[in-house]
C-alpha atoms as a PDB file:
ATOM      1  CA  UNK A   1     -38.562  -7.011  -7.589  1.00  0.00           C
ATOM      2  CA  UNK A   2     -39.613  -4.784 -10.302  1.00  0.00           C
ATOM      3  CA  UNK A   3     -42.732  -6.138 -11.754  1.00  0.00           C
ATOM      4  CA  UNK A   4     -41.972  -5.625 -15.557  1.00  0.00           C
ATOM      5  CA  UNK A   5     -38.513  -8.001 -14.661  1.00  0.00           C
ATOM      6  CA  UNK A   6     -40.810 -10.403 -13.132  1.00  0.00           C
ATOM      7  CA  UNK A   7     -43.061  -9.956 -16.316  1.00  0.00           C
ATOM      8  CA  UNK A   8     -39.936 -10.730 -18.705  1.00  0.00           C
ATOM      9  CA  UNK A   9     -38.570 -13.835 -16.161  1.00  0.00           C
ATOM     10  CA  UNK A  10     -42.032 -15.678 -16.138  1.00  0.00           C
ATOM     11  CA  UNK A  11     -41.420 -16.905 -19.598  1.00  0.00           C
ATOM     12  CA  UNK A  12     -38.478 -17.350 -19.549  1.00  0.00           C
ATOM     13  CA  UNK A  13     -38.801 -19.899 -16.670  1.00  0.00           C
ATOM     14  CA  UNK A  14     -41.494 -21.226 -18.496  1.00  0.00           C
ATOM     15  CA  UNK A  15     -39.185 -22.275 -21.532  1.00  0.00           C
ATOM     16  CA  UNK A  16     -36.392 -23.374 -19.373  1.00  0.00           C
ATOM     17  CA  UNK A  17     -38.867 -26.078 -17.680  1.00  0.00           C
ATOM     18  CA  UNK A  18     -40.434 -27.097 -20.946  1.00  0.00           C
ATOM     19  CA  UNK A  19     -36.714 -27.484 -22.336  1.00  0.00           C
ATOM     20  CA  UNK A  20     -35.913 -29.728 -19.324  1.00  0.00           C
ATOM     21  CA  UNK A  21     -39.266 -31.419 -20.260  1.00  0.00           C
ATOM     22  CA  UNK A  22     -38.257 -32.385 -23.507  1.00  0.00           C
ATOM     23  CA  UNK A  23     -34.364 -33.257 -22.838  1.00  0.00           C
ATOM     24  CA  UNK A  24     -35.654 -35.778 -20.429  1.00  0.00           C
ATOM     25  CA  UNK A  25     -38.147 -37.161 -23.073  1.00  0.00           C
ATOM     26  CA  UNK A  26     -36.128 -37.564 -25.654  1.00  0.00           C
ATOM     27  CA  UNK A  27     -33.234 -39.003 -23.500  1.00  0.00           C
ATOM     28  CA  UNK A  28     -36.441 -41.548 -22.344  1.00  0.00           C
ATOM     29  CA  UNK A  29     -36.767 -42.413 -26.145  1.00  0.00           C
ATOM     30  CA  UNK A  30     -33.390 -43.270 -26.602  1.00  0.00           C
ATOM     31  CA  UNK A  31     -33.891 -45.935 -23.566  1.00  0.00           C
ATOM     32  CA  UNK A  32     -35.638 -49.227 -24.063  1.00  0.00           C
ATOM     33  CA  UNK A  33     -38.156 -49.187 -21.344  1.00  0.00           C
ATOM     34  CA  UNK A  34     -38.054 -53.303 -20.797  1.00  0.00           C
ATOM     35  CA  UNK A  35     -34.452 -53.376 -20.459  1.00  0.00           C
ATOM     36  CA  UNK A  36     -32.882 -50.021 -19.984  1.00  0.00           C
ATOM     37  CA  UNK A  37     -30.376 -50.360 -23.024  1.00  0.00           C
ATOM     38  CA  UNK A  38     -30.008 -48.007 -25.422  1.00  0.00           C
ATOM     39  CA  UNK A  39     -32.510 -48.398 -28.146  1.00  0.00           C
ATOM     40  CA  UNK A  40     -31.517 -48.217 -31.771  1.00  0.00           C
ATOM     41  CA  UNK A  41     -31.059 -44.553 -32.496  1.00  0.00           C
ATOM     42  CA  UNK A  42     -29.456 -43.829 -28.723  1.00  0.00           C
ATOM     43  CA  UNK A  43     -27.225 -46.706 -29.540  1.00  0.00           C
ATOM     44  CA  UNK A  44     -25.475 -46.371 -33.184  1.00  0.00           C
ATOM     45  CA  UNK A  45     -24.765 -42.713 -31.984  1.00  0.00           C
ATOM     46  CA  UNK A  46     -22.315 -44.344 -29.090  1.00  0.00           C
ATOM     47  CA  UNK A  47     -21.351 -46.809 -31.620  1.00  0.00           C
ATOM     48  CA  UNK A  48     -20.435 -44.195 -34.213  1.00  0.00           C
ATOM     49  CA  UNK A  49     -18.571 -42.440 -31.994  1.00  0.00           C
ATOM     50  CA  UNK A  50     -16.736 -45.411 -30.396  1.00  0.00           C
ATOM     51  CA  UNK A  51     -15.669 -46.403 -34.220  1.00  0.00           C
ATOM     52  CA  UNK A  52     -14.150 -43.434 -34.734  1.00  0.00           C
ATOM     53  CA  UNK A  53     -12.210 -42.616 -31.538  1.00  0.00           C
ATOM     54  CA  UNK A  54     -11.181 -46.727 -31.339  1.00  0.00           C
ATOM     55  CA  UNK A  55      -9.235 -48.341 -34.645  1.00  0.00           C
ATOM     56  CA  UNK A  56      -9.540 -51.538 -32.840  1.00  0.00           C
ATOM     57  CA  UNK A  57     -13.021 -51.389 -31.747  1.00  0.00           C
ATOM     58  CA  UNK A  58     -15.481 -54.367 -32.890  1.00  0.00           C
ATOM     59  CA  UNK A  59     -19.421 -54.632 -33.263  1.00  0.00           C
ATOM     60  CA  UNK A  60     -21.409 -57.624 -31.886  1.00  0.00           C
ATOM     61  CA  UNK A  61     -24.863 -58.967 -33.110  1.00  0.00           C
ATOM     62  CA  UNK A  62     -26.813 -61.094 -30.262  1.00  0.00           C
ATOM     63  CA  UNK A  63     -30.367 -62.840 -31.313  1.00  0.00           C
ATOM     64  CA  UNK A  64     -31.577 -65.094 -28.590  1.00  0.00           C
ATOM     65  CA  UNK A  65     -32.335 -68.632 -29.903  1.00  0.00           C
ATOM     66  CA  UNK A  66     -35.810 -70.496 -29.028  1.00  0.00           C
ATOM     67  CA  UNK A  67     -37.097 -67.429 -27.520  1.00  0.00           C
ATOM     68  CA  UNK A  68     -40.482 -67.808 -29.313  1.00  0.00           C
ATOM     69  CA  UNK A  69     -40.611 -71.309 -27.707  1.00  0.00           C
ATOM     70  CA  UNK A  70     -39.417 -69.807 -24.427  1.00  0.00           C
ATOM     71  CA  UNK A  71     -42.186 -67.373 -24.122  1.00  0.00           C
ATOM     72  CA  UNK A  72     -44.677 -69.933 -25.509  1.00  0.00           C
ATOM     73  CA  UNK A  73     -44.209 -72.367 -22.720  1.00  0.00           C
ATOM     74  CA  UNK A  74     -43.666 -69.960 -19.942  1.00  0.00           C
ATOM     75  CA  UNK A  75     -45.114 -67.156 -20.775  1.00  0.00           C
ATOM     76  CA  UNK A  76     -44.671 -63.382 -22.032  1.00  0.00           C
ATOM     77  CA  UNK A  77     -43.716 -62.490 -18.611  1.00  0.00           C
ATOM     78  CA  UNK A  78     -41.040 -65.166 -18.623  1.00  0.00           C
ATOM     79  CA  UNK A  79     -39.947 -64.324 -21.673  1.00  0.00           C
ATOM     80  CA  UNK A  80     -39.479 -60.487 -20.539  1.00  0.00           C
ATOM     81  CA  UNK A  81     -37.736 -61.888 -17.721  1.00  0.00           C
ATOM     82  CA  UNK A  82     -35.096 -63.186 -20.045  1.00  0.00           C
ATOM     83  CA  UNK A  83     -34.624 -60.066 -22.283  1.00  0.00           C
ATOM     84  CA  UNK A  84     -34.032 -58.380 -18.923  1.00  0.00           C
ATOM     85  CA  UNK A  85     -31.382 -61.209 -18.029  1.00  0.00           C
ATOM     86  CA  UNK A  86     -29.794 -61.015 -21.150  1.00  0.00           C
ATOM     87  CA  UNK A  87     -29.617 -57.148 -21.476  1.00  0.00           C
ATOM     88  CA  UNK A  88     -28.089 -56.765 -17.853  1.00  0.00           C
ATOM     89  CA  UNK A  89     -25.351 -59.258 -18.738  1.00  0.00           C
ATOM     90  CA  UNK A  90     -24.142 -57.961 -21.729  1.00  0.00           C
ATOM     91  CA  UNK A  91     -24.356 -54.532 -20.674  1.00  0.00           C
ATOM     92  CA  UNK A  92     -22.488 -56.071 -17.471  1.00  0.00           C
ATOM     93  CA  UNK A  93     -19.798 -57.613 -19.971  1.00  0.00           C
ATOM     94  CA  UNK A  94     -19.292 -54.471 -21.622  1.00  0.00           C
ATOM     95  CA  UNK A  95     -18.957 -52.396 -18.738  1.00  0.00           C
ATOM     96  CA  UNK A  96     -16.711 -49.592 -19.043  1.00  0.00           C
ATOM     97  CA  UNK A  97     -15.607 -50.931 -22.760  1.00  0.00           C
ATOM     98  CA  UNK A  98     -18.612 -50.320 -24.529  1.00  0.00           C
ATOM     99  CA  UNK A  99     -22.166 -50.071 -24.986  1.00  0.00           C
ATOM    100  CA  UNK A 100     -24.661 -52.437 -25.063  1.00  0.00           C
ATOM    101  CA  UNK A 101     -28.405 -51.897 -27.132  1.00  0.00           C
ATOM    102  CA  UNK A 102     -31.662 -53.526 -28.319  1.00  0.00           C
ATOM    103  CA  UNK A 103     -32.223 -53.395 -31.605  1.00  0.00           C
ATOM    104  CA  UNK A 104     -35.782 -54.701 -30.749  1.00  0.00           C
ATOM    105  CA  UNK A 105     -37.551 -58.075 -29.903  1.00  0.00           C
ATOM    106  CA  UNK A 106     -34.763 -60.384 -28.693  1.00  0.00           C
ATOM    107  CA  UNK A 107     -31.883 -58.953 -30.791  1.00  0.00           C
ATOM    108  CA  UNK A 108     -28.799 -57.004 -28.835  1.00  0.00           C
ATOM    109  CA  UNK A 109     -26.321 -55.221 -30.255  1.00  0.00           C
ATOM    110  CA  UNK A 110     -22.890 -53.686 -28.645  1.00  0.00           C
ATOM    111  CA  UNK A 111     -19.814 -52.058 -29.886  1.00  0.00           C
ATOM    112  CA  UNK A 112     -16.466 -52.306 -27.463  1.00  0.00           C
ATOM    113  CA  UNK A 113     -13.575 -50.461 -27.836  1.00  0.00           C
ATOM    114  CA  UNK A 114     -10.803 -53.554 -28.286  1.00  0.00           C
ATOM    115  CA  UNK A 115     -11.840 -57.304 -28.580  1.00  0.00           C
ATOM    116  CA  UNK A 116      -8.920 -57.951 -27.394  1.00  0.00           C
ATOM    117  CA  UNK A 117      -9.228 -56.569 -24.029  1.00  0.00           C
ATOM    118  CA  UNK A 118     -12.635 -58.058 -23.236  1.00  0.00           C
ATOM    119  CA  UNK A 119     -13.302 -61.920 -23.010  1.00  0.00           C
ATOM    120  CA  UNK A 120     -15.839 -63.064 -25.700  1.00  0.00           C
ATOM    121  CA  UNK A 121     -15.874 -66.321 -24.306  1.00  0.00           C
ATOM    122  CA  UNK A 122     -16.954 -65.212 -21.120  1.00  0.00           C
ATOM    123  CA  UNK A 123     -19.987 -63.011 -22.802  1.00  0.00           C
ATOM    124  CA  UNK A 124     -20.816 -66.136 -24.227  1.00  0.00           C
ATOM    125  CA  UNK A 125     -21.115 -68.116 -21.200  1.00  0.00           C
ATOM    126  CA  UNK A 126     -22.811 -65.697 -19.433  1.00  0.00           C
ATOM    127  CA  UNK A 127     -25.759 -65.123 -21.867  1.00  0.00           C
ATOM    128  CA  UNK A 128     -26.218 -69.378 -22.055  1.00  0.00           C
ATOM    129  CA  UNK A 129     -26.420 -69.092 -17.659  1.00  0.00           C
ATOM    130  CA  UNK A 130     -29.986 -70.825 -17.202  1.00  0.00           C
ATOM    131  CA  UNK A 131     -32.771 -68.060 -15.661  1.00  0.00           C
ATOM    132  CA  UNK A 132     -33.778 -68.811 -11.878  1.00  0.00           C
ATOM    133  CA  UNK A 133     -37.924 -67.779 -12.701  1.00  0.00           C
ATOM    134  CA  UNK A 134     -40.553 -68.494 -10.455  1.00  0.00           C
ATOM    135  CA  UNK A 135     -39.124 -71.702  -9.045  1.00  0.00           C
ATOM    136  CA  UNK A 136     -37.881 -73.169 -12.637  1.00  0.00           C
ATOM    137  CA  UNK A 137     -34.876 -72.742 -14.429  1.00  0.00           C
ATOM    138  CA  UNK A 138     -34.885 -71.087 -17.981  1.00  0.00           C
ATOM    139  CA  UNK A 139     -32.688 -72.314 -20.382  1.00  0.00           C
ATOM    140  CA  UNK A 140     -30.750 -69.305 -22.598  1.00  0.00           C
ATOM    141  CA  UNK A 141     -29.352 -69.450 -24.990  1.00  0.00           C
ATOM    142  CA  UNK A 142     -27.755 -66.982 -27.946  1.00  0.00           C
ATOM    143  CA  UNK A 143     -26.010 -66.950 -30.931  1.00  0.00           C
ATOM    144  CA  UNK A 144     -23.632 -63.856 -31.320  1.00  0.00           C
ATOM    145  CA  UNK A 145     -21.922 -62.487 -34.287  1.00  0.00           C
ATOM    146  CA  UNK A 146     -18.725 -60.146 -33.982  1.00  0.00           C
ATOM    147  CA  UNK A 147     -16.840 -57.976 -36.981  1.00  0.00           C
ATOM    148  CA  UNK A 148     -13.780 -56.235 -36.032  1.00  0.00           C
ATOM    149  CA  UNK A 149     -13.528 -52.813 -37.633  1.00  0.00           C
ATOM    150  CA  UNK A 150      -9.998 -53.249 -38.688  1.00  0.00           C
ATOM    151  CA  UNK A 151     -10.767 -56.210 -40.777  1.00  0.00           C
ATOM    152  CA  UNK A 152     -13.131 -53.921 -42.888  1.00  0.00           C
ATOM    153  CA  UNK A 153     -11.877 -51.915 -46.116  1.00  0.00           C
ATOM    154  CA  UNK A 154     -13.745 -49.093 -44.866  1.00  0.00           C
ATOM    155  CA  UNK A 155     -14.910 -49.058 -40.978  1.00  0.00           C
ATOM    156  CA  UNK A 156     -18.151 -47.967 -41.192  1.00  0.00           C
ATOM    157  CA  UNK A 157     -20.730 -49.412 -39.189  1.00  0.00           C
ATOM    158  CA  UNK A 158     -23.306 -50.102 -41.118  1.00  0.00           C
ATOM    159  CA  UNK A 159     -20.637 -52.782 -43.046  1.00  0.00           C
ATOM    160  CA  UNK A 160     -20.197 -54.017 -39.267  1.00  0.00           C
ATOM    161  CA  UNK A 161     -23.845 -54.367 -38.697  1.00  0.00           C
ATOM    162  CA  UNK A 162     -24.189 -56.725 -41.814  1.00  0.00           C
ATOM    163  CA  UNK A 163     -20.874 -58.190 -41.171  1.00  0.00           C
ATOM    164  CA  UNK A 164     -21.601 -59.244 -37.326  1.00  0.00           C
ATOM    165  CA  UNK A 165     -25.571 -60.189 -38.959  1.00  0.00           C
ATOM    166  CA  UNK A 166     -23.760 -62.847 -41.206  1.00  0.00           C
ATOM    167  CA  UNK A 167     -21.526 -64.025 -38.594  1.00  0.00           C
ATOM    168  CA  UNK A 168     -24.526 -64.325 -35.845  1.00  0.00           C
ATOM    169  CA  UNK A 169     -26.419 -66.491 -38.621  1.00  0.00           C
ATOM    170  CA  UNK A 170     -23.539 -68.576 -39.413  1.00  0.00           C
ATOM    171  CA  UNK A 171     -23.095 -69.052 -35.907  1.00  0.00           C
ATOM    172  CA  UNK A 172     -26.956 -70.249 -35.757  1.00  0.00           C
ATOM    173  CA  UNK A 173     -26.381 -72.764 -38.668  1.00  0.00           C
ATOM    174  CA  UNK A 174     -23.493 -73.941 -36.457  1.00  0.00           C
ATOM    175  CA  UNK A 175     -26.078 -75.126 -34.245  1.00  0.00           C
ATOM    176  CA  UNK A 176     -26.336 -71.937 -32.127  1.00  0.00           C
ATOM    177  CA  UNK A 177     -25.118 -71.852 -29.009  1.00  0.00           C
ATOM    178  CA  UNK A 178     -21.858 -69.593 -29.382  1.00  0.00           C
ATOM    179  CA  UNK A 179     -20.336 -67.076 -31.339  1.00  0.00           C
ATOM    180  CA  UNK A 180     -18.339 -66.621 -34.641  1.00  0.00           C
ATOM    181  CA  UNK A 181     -16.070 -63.587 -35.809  1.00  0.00           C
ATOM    182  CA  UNK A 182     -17.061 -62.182 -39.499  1.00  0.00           C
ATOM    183  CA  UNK A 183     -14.136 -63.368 -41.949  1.00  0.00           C
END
């Protein structure tokens, strides 16, 4: 090979690896570590592009309840446990209908295409499934909020953010436990 190609390819490589450096990095950032989800950022870009693409799509707000106590009386480690738990079953129920994210500490977040053709009820029994953990059973347990786009005047997500936020909490006050649509 001529040596002044070589000369000219060197670099080149050189940027190409770096680029593959920081594609993986910044795909890495976009990743909870704990749980694997997509983390805020990584997330609302699926979501924004789910909204648009899907009229009938709907966003869901998930806040574990006693987690504090959970992780007090068994542990951090225990308490990771169960933010693993919970993000592999909600990204389980969404499966091919949406995405699943953590917004951080032990709040969730996912957007599916149609309500209608998932089962919320089943979301909701699977996030209240007690946690086999070192020989004890965990009780979970999660309050989740849900705002169809449609039912917005203008289907932004930022409206179904607050929307789903309000229904999670109402949903709390309800004595947790289960979900509530935004109204």
């Amino acid at each position: 090979m001529d040596l002044q190609i070589a000369a000219a390819l060197v670099p080149l490589l050189g940027w190409a690896v770096h680029g593959g450096i920081l594609t993986h990095r910044l795909a890495a950032a976009r990743r909870d570590p704990l749980t694997g989800l997509h983390t805020r950022a990584g997330w609302t870009t699926r979501a924004e592009h789910c909204i648009r693409r899907h009229p009938a799509a709907a966003v869901l707000l998930v806040d574990l309840d006693h987690f504090k106590t959970l992780n007090d009386t068994h542990g951090h480690a225990a308490g990771d446990a169960a933010l693993i738990a919970t993000a592999d079953r909600l990204r389980t129920w969404c499966g091919r209908h949406g995405t699943a994210g953590r917004l951080g500490g032990d709040e969730f977040v996912a957007v599916v295409q149609d309500l209608a053709a998932v089962d919320l009820d089943a979301l909701t029994t699977a996030l209240h499934r007690p946690l086999p953990y070192n020989g004890v059973s965990l009780p979970l347990a999660a309050s989740v909020g849900v705002c169809r786009l449609a039912e917005l005047p203008v289907p932004l997500l930022t409206d179904a953010l607050a929307a789903a936020d309000a229904a999670m909490y109402a949903a709390k006050g309800r004595g947790r436990r289960g979900s509530r649509l935004s109204r």
